[in-house]
PDB file of N, CA and C in Angstrom:
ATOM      1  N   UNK A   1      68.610 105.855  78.320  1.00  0.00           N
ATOM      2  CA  UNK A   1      68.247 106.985  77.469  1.00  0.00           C
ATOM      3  C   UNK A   1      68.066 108.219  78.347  1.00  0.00           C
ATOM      4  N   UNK A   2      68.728 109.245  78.090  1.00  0.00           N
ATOM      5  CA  UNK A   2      68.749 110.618  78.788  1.00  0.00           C
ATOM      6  C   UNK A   2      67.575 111.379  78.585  1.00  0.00           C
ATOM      7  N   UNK A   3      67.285 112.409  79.125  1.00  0.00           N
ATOM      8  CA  UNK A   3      65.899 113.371  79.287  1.00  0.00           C
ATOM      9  C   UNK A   3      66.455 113.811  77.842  1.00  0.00           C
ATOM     10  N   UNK A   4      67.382 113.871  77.349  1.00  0.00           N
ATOM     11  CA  UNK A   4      67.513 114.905  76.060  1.00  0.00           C
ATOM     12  C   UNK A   4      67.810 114.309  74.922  1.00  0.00           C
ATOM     13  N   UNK A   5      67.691 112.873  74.975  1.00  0.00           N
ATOM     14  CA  UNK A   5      67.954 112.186  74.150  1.00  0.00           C
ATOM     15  C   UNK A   5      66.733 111.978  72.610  1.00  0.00           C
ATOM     16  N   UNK A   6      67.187 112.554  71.795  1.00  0.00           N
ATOM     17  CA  UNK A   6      65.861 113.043  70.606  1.00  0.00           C
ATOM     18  C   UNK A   6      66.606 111.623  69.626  1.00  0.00           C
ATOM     19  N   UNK A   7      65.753 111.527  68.874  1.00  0.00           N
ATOM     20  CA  UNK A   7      66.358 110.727  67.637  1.00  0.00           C
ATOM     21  C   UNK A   7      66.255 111.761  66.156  1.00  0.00           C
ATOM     22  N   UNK A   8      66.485 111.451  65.218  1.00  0.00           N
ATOM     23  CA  UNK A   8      67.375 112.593  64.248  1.00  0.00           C
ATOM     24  C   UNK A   8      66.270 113.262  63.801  1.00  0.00           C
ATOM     25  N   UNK A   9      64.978 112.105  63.405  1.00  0.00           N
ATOM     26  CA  UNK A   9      63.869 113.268  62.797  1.00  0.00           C
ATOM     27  C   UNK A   9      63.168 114.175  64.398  1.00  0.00           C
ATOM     28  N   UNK A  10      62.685 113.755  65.623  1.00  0.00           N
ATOM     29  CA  UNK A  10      62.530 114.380  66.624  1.00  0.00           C
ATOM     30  C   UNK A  10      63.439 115.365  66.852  1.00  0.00           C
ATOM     31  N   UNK A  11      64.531 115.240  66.341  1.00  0.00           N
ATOM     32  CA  UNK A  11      65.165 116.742  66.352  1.00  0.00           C
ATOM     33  C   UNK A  11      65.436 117.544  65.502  1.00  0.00           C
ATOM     34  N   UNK A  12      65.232 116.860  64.279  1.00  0.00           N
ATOM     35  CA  UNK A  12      64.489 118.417  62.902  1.00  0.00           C
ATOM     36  C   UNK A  12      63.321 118.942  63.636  1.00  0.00           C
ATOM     37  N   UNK A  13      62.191 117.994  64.217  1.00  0.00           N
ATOM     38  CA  UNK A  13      61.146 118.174  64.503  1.00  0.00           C
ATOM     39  C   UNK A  13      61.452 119.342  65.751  1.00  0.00           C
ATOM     40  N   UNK A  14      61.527 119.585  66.717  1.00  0.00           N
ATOM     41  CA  UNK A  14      62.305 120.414  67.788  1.00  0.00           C
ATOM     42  C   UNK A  14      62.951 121.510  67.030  1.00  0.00           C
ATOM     43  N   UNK A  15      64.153 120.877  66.638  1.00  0.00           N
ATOM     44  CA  UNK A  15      64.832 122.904  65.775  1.00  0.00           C
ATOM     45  C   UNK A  15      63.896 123.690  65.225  1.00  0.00           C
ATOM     46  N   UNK A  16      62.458 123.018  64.631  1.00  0.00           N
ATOM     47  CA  UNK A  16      61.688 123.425  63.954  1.00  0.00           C
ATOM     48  C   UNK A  16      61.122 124.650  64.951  1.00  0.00           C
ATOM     49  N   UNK A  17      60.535 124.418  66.026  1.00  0.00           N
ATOM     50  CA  UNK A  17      60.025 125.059  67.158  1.00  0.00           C
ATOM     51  C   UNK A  17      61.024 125.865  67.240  1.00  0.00           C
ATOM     52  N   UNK A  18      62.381 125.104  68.235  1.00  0.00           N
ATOM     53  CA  UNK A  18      63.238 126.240  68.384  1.00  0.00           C
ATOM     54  C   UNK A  18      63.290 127.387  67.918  1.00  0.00           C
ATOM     55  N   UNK A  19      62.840 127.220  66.052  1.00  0.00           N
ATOM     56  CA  UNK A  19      63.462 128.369  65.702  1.00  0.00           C
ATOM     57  C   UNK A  19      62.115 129.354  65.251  1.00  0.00           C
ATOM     58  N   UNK A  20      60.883 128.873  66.122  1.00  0.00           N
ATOM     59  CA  UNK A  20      59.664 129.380  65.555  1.00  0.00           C
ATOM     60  C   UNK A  20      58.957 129.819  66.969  1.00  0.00           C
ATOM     61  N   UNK A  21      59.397 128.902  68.259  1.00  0.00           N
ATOM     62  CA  UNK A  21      58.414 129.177  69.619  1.00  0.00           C
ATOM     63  C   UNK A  21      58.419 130.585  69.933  1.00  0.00           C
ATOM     64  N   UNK A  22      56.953 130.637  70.501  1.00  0.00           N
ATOM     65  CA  UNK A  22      55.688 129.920  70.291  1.00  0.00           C
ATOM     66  C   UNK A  22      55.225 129.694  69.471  1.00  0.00           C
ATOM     67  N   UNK A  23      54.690 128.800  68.519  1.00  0.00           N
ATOM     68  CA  UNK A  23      54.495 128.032  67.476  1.00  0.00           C
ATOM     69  C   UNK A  23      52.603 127.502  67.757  1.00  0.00           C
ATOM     70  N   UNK A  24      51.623 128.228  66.836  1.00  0.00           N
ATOM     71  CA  UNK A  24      50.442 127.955  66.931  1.00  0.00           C
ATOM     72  C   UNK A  24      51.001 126.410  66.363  1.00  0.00           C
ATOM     73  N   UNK A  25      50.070 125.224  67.002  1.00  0.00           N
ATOM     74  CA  UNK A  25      50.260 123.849  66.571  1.00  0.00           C
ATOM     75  C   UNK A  25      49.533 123.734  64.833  1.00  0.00           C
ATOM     76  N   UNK A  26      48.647 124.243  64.227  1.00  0.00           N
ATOM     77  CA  UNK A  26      47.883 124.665  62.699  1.00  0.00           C
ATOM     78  C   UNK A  26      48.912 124.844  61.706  1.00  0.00           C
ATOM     79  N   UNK A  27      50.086 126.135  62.439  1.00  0.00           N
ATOM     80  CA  UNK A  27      50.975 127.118  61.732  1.00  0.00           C
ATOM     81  C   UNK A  27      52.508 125.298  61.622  1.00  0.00           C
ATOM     82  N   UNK A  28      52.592 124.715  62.881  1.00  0.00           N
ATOM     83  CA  UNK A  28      53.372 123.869  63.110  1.00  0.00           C
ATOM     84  C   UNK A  28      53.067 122.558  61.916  1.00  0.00           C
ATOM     85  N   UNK A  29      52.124 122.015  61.660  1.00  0.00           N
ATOM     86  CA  UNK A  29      51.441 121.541  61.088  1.00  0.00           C
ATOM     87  C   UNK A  29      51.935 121.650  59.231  1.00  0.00           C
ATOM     88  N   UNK A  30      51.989 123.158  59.026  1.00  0.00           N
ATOM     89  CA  UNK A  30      52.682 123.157  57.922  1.00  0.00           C
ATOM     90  C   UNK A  30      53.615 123.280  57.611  1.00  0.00           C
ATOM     91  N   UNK A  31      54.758 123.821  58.405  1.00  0.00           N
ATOM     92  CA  UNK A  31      55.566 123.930  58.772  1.00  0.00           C
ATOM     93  C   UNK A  31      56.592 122.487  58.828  1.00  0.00           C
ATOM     94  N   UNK A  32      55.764 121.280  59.299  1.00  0.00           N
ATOM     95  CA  UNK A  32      56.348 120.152  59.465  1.00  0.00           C
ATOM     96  C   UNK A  32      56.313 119.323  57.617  1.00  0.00           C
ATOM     97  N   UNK A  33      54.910 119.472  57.380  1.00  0.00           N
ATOM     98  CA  UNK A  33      54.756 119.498  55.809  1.00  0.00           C
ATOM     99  C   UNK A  33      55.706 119.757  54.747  1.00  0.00           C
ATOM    100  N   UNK A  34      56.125 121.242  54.973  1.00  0.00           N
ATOM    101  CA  UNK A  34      57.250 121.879  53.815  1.00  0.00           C
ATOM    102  C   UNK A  34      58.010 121.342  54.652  1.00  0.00           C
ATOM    103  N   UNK A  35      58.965 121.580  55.334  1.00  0.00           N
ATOM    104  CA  UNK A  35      60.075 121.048  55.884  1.00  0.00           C
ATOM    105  C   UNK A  35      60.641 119.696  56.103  1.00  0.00           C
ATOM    106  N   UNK A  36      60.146 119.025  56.453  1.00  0.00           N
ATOM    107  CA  UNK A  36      60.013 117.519  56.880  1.00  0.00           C
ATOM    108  C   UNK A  36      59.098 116.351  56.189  1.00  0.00           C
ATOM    109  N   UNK A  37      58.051 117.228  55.503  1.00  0.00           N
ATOM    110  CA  UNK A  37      57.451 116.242  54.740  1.00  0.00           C
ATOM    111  C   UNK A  37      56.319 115.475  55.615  1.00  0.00           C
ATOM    112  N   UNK A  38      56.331 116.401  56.632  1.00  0.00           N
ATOM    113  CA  UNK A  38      55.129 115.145  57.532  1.00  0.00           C
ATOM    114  C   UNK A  38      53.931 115.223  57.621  1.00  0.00           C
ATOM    115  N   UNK A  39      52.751 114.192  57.368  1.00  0.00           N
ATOM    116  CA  UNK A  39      51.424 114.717  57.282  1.00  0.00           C
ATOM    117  C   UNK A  39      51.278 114.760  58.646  1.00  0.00           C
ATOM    118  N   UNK A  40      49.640 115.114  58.809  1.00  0.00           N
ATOM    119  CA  UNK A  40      49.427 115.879  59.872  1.00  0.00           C
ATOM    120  C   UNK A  40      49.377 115.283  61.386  1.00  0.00           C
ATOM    121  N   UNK A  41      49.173 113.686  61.027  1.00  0.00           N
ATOM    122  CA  UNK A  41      48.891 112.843  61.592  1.00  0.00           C
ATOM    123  C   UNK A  41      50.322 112.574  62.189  1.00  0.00           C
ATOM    124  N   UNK A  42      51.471 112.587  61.456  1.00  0.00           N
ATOM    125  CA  UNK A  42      52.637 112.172  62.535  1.00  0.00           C
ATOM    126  C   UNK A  42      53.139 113.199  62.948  1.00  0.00           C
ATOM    127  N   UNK A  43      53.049 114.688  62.765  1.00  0.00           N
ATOM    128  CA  UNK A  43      53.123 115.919  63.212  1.00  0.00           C
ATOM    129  C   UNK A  43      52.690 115.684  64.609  1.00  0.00           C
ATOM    130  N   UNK A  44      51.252 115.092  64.811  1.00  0.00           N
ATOM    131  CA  UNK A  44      50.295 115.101  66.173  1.00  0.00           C
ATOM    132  C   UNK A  44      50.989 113.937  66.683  1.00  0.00           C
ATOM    133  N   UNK A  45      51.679 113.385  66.382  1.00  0.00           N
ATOM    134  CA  UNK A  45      51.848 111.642  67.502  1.00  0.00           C
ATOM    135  C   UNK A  45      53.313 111.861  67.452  1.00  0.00           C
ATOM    136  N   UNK A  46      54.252 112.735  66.690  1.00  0.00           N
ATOM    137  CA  UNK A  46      55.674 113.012  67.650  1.00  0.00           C
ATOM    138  C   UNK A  46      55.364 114.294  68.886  1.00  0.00           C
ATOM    139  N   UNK A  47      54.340 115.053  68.458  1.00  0.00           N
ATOM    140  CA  UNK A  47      54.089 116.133  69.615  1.00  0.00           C
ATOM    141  C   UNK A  47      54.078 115.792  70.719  1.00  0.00           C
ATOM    142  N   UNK A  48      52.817 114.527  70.524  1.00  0.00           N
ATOM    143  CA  UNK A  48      52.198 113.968  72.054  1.00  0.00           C
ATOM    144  C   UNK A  48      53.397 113.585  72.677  1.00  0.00           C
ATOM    145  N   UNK A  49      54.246 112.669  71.823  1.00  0.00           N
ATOM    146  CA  UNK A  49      55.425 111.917  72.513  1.00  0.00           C
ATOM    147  C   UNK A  49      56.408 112.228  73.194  1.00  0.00           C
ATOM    148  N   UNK A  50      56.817 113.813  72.522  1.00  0.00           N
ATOM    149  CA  UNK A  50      57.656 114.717  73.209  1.00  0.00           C
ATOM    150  C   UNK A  50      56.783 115.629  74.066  1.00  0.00           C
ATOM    151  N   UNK A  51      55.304 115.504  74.256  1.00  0.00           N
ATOM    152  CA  UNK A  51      54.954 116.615  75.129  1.00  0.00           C
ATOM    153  C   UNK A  51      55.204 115.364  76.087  1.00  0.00           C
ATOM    154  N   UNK A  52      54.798 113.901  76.202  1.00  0.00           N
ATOM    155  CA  UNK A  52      54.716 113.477  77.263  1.00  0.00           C
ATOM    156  C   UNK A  52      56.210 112.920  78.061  1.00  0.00           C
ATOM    157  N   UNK A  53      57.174 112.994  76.937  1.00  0.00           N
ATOM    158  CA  UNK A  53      58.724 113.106  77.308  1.00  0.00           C
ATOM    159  C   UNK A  53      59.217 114.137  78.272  1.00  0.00           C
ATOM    160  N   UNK A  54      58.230 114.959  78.752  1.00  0.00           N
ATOM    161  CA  UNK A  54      58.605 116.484  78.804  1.00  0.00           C
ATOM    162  C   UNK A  54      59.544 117.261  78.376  1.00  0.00           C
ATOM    163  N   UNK A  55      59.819 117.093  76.934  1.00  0.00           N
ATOM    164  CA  UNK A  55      60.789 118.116  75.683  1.00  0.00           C
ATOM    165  C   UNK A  55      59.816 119.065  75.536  1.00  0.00           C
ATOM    166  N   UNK A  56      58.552 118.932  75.197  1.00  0.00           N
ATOM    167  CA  UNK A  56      57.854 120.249  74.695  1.00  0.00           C
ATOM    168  C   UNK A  56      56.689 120.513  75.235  1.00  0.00           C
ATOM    169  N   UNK A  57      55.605 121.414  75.229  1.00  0.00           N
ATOM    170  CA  UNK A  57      54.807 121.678  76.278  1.00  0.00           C
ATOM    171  C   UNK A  57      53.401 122.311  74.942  1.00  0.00           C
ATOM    172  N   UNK A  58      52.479 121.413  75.194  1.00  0.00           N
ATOM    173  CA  UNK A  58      51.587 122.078  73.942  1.00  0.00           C
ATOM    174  C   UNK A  58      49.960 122.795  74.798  1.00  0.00           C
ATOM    175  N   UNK A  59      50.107 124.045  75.148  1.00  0.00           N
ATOM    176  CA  UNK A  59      48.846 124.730  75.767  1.00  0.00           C
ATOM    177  C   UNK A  59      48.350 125.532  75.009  1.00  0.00           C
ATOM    178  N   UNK A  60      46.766 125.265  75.350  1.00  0.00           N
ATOM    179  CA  UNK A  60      45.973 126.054  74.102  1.00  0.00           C
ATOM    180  C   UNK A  60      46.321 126.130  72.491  1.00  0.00           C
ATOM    181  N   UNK A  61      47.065 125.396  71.948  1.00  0.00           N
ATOM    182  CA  UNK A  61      47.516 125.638  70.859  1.00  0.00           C
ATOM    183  C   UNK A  61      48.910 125.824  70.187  1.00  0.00           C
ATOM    184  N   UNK A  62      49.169 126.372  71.753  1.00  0.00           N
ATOM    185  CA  UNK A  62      50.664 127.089  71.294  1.00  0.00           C
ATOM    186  C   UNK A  62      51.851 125.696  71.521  1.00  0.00           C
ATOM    187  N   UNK A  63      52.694 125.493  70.606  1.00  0.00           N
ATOM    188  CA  UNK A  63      53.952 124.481  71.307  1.00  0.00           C
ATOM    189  C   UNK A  63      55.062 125.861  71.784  1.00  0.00           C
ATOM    190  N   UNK A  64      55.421 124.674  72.736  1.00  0.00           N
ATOM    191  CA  UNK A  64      56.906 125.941  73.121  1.00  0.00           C
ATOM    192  C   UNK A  64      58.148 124.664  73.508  1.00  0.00           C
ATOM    193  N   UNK A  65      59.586 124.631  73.569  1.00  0.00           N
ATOM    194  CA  UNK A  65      59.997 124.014  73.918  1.00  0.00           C
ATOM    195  C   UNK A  65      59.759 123.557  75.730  1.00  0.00           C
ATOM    196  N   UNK A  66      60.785 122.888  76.097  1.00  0.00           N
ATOM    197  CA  UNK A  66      60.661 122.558  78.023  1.00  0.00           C
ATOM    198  C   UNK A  66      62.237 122.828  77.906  1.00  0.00           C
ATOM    199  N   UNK A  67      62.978 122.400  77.379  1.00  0.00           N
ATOM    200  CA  UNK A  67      64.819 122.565  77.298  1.00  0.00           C
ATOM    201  C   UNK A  67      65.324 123.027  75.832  1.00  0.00           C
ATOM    202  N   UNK A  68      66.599 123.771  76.604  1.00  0.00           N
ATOM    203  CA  UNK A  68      67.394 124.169  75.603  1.00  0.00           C
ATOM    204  C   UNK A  68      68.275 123.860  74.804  1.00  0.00           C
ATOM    205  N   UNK A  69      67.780 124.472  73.454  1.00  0.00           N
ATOM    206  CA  UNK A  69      68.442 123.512  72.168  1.00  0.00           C
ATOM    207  C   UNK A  69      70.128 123.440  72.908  1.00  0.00           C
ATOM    208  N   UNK A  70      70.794 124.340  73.546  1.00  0.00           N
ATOM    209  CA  UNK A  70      72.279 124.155  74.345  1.00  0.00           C
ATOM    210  C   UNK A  70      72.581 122.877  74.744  1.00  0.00           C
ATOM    211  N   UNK A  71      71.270 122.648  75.575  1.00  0.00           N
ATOM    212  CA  UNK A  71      71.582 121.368  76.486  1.00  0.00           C
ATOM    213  C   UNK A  71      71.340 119.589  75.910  1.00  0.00           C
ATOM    214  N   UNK A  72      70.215 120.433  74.615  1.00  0.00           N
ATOM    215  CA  UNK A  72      70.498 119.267  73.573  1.00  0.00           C
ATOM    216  C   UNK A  72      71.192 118.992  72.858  1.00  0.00           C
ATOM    217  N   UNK A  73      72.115 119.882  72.587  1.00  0.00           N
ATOM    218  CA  UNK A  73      73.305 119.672  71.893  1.00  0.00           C
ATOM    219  C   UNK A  73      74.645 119.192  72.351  1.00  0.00           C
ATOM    220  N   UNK A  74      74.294 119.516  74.040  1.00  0.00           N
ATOM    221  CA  UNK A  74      75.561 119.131  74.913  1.00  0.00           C
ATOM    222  C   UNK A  74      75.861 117.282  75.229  1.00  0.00           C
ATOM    223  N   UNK A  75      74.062 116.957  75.433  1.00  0.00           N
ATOM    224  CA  UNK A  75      73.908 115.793  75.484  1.00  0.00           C
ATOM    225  C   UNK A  75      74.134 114.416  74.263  1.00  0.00           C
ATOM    226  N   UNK A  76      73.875 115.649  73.433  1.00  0.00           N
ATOM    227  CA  UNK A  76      73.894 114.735  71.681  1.00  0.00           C
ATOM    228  C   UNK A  76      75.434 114.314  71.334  1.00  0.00           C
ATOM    229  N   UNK A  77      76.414 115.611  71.935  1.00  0.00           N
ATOM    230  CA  UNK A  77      77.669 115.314  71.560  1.00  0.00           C
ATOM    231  C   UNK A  77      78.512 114.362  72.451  1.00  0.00           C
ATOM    232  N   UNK A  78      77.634 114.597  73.759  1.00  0.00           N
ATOM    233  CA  UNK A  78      78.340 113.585  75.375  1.00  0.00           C
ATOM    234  C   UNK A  78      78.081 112.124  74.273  1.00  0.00           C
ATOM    235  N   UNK A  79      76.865 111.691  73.641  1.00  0.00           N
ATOM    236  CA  UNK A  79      76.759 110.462  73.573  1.00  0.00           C
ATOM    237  C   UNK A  79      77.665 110.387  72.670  1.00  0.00           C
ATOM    238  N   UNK A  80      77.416 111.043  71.312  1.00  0.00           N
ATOM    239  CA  UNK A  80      78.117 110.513  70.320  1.00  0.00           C
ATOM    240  C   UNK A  80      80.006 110.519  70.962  1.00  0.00           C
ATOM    241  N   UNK A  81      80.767 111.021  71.816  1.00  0.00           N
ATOM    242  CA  UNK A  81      82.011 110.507  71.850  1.00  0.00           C
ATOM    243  C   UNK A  81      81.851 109.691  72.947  1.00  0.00           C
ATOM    244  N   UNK A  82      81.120 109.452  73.915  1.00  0.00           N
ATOM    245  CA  UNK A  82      80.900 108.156  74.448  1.00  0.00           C
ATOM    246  C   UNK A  82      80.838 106.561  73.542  1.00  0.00           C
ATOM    247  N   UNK A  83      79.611 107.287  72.874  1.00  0.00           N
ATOM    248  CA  UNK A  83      79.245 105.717  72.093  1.00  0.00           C
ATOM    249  C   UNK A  83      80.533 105.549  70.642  1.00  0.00           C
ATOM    250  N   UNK A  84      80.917 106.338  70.060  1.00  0.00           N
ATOM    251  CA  UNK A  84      82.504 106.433  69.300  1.00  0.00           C
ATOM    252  C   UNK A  84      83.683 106.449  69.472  1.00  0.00           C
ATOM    253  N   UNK A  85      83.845 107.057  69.999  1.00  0.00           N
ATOM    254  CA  UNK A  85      85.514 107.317  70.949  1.00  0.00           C
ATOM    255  C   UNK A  85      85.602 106.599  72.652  1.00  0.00           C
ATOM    256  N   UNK A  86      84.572 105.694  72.358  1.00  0.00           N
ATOM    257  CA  UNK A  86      84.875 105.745  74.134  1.00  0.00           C
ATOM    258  C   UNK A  86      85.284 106.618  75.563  1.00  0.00           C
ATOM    259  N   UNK A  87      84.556 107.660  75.074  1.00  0.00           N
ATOM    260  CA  UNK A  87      84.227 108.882  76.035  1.00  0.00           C
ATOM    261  C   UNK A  87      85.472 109.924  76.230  1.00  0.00           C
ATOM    262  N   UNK A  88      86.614 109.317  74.779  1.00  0.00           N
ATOM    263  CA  UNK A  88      88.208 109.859  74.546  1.00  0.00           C
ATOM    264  C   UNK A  88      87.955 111.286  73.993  1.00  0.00           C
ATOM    265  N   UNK A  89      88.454 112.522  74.557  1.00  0.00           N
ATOM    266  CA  UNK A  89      88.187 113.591  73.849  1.00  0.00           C
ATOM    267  C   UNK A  89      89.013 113.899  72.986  1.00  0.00           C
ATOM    268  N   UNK A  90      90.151 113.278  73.370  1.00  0.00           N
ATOM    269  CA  UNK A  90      91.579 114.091  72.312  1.00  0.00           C
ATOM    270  C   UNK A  90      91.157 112.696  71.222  1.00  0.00           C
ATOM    271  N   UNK A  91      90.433 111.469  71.269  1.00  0.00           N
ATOM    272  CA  UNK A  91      90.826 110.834  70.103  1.00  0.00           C
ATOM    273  C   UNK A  91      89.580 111.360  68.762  1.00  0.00           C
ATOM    274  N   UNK A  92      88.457 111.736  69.529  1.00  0.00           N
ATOM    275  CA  UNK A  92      87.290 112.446  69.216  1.00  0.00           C
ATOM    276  C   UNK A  92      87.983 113.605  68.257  1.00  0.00           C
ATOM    277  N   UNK A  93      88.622 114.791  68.637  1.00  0.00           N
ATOM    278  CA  UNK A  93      89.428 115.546  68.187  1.00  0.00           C
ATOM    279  C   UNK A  93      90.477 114.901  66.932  1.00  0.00           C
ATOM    280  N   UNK A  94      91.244 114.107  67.455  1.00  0.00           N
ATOM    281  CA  UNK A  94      92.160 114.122  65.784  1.00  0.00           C
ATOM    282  C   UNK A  94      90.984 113.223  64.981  1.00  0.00           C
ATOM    283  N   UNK A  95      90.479 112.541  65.377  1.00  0.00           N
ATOM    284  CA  UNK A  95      89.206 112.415  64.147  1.00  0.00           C
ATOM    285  C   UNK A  95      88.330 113.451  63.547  1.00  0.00           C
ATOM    286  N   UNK A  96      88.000 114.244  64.237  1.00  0.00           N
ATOM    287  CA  UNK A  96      86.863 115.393  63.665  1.00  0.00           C
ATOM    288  C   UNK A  96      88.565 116.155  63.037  1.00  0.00           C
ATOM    289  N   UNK A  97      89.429 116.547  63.352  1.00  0.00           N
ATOM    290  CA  UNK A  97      90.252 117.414  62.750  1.00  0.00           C
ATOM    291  C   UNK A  97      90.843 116.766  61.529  1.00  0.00           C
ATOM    292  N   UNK A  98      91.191 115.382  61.665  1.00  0.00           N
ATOM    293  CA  UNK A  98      91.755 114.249  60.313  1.00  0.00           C
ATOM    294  C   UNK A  98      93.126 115.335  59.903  1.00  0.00           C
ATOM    295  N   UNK A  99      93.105 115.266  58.303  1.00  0.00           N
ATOM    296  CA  UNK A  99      93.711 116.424  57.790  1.00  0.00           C
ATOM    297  C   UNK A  99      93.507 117.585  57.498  1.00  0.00           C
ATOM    298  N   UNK A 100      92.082 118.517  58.037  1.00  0.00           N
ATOM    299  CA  UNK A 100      91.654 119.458  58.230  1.00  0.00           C
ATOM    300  C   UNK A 100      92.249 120.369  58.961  1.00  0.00           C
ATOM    301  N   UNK A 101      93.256 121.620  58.260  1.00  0.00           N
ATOM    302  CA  UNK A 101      93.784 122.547  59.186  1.00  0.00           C
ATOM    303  C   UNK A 101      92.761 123.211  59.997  1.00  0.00           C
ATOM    304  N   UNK A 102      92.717 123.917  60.899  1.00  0.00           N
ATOM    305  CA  UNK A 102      92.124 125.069  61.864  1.00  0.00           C
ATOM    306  C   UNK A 102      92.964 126.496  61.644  1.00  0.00           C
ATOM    307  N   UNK A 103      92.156 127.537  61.863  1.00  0.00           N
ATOM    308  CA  UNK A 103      92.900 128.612  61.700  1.00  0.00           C
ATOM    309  C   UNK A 103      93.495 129.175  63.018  1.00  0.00           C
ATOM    310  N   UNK A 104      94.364 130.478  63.388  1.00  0.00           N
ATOM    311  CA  UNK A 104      94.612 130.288  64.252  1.00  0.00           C
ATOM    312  C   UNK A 104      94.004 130.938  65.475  1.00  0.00           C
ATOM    313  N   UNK A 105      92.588 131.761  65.043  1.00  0.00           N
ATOM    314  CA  UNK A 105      91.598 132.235  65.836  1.00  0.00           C
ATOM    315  C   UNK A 105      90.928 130.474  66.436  1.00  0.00           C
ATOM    316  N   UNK A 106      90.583 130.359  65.579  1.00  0.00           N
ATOM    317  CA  UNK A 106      90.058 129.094  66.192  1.00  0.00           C
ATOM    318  C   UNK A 106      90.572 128.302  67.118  1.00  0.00           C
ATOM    319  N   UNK A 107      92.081 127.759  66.830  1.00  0.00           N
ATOM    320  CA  UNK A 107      93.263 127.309  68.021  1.00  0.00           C
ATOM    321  C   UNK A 107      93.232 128.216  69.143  1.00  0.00           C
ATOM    322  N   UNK A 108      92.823 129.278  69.479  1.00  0.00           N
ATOM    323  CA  UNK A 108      92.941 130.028  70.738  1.00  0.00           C
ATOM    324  C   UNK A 108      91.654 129.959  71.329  1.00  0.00           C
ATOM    325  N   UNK A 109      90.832 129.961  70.311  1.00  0.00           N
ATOM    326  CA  UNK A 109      89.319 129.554  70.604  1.00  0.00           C
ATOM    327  C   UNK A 109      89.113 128.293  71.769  1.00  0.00           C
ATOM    328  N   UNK A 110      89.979 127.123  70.822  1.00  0.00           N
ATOM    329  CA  UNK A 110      89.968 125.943  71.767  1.00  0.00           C
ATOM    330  C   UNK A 110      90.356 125.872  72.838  1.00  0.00           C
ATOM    331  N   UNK A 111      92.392 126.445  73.439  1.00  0.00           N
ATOM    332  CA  UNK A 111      92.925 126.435  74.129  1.00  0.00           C
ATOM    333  C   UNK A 111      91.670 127.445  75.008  1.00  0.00           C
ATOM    334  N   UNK A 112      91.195 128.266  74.837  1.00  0.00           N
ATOM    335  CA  UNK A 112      90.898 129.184  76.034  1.00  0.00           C
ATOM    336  C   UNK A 112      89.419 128.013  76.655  1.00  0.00           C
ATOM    337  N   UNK A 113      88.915 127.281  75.743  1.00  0.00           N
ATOM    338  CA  UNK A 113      87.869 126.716  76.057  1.00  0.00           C
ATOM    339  C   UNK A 113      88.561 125.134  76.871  1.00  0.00           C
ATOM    340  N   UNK A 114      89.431 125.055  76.653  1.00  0.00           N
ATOM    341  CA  UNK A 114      90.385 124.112  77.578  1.00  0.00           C
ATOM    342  C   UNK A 114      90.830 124.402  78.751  1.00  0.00           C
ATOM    343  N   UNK A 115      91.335 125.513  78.679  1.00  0.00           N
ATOM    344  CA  UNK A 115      91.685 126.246  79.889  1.00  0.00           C
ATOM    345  C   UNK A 115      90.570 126.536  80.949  1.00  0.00           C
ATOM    346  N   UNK A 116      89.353 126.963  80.016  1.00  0.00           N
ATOM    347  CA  UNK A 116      88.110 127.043  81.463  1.00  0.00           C
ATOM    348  C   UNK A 116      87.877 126.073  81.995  1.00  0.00           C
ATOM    349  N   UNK A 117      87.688 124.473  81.171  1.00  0.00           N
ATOM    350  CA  UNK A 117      87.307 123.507  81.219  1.00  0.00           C
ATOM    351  C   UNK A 117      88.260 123.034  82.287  1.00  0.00           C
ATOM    352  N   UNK A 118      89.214 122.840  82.461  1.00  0.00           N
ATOM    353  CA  UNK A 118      91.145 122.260  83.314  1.00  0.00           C
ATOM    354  C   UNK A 118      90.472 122.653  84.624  1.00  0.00           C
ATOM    355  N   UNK A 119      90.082 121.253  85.265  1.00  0.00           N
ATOM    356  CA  UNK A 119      90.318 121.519  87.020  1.00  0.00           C
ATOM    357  C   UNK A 119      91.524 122.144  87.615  1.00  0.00           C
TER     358      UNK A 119
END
């Protein structure tokens, strides 16, 4: 299991911050309530878990993240075509594309993001 490895509600739980840090833990609290549905009690025991994961950092009150939602997203997608595609990017690709055209901003989008990527 990787430093960035969240499971699906720990990472509603996280975007939540993301999109709120610094986040009084009171204000977080309801926040997890309307959103997620969580009483207050598992609000406080995914905190601890990710403060002691070092994902999030809770001082005086305030939560803030420790890493960036980027790098959690980089890691989330490494696994999922690891653990699906067997770490295949082009087979990863005609699956996410299926019969779904792309436009052709987007196709240049890719190629140029291929091109940085190309040792």
């Amino acid at each position: 299991m990787g430093p960035y490895k969240l499971f699906d509600a720990e990472y509603k739980f996280v975007s939540l911050i993301w999109e709120n840090e610094p986040v009084n833990s009171t204000e977080l609290v309801k926040l997890c309530l309307d959103r997620l549905g969580w009483k207050k009690s598992t609000t406080y025991t995914v905190l601890r878990k990710l403060c002691e994961r070092g994902i999030l950092q809770n001082q005086n009150a305030r939560v803030s993240t420790l890493i960036k939602r980027e790098d959690a997203q980089k890691y989330e997608s490494e696994a999922l075509i690891d653990k699906a595609f067997d770490g295949s990017l082009p087979q990863f690709l005609t699956a996410f594309l299926g019969n779904h055209k792309i436009t052709s901003k987007e196709a240049e989008q890719l190629k140029r993001i291929i091109e940085e990527a190309t040792e």
